[in-house]
Protein backbone atom coordinates (compact mmCIF):
# COMPACT_ATOMS: atom_id res chain seq x y z
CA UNK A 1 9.97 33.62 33.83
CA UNK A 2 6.98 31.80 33.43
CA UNK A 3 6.62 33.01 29.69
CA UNK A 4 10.25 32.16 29.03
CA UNK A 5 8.95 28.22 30.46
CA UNK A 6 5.89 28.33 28.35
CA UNK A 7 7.98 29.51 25.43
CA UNK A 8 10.64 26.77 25.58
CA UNK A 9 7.55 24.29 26.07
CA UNK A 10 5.82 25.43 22.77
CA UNK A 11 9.12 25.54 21.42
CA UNK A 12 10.22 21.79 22.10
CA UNK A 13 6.51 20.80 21.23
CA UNK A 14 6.65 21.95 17.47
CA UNK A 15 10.57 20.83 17.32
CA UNK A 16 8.89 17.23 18.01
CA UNK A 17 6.08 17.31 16.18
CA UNK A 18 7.56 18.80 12.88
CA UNK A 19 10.57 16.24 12.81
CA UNK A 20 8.24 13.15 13.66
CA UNK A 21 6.01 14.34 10.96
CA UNK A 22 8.18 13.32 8.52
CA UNK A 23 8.68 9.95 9.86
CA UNK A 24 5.73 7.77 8.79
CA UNK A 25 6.53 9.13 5.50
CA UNK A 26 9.60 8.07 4.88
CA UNK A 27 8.81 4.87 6.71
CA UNK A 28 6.15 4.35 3.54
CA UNK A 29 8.30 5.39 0.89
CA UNK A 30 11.30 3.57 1.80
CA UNK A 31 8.78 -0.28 2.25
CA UNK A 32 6.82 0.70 -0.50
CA UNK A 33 9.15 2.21 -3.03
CA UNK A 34 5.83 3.88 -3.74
CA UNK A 35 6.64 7.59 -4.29
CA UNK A 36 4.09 8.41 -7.64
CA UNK A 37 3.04 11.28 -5.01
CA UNK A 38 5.89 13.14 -4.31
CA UNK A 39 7.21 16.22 -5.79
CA UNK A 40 11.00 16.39 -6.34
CA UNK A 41 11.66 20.03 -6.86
CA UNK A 42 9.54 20.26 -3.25
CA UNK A 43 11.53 17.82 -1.45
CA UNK A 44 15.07 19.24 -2.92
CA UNK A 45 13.85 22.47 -1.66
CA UNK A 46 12.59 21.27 1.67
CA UNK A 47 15.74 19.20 2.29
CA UNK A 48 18.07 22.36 1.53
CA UNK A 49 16.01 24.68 3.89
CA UNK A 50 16.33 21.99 6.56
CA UNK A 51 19.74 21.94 5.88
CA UNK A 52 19.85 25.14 6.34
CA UNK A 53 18.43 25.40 9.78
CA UNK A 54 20.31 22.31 11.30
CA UNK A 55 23.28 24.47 9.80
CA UNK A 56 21.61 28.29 11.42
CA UNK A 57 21.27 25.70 14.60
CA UNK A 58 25.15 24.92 14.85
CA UNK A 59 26.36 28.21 14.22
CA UNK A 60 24.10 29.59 17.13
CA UNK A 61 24.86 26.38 19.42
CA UNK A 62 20.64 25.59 19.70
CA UNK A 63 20.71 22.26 20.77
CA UNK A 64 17.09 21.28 20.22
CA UNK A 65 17.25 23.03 16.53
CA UNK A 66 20.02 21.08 15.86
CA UNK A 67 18.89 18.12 16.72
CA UNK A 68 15.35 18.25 15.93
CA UNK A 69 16.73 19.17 12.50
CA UNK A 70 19.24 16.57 11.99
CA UNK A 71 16.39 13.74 12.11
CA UNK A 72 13.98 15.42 9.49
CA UNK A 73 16.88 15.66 8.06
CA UNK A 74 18.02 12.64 7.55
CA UNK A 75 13.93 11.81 6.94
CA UNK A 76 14.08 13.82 4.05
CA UNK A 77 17.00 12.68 3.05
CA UNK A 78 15.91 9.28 2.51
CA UNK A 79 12.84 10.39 0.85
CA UNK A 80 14.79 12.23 -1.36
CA UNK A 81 16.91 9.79 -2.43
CA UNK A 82 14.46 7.06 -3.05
CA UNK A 83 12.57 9.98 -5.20
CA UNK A 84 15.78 10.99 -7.42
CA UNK A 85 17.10 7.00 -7.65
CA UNK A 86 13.29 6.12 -9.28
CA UNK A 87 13.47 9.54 -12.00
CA UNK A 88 16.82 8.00 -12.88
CA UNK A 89 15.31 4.42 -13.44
CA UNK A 90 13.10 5.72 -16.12
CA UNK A 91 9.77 6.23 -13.76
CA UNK A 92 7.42 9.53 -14.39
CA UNK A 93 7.75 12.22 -12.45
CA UNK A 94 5.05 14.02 -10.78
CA UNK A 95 6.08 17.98 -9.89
């Protein structure tokens, strides 16, 4: 019992840290329109495995998976978008 508590602690630690990680980037990206440093083949990929996960999380009804997912998400998402809309407007970019 007292793993299981530990467990779910670690568990809903890393759920919070991974999804706010992608915050402060996508916070940049989107004031800045700045994104000379990011890597669109690595953010497609990222955003589909995310996908993926908040997808794994529905079918298995894991609340925190599914939500934790749904914000990085929609984090990547964002980043994503701003990365494919600038390649399309003529800028270089950086794989």
């Amino acid at each position: 019992m007292i793993f299981s508590h530990y467990a779910s602690w670690i568990g809903g630690s890393a759920a919070l840290l991974t999804t706010i990680a992608f915050l402060p980037q996508a916070y940049k990206s989107y004031k800045t329109r700045d994104l000379s440093g990011i890597s669109l083949p690595m953010y497609s990929i990222l955003t589909l495995g995310v996908a993926l996960w908040m997808i794994y999380g529905i079918l298995i009804s894991d609340w925190p998976l599914i939500v934790s997912n749904s914000i990085t998400l929609c984090s990547s998402i964002v980043i994503l978008s701003l990365k494919i809309l600038q390649v399309k407007n003529g800028a270089p970019e950086n794989t």
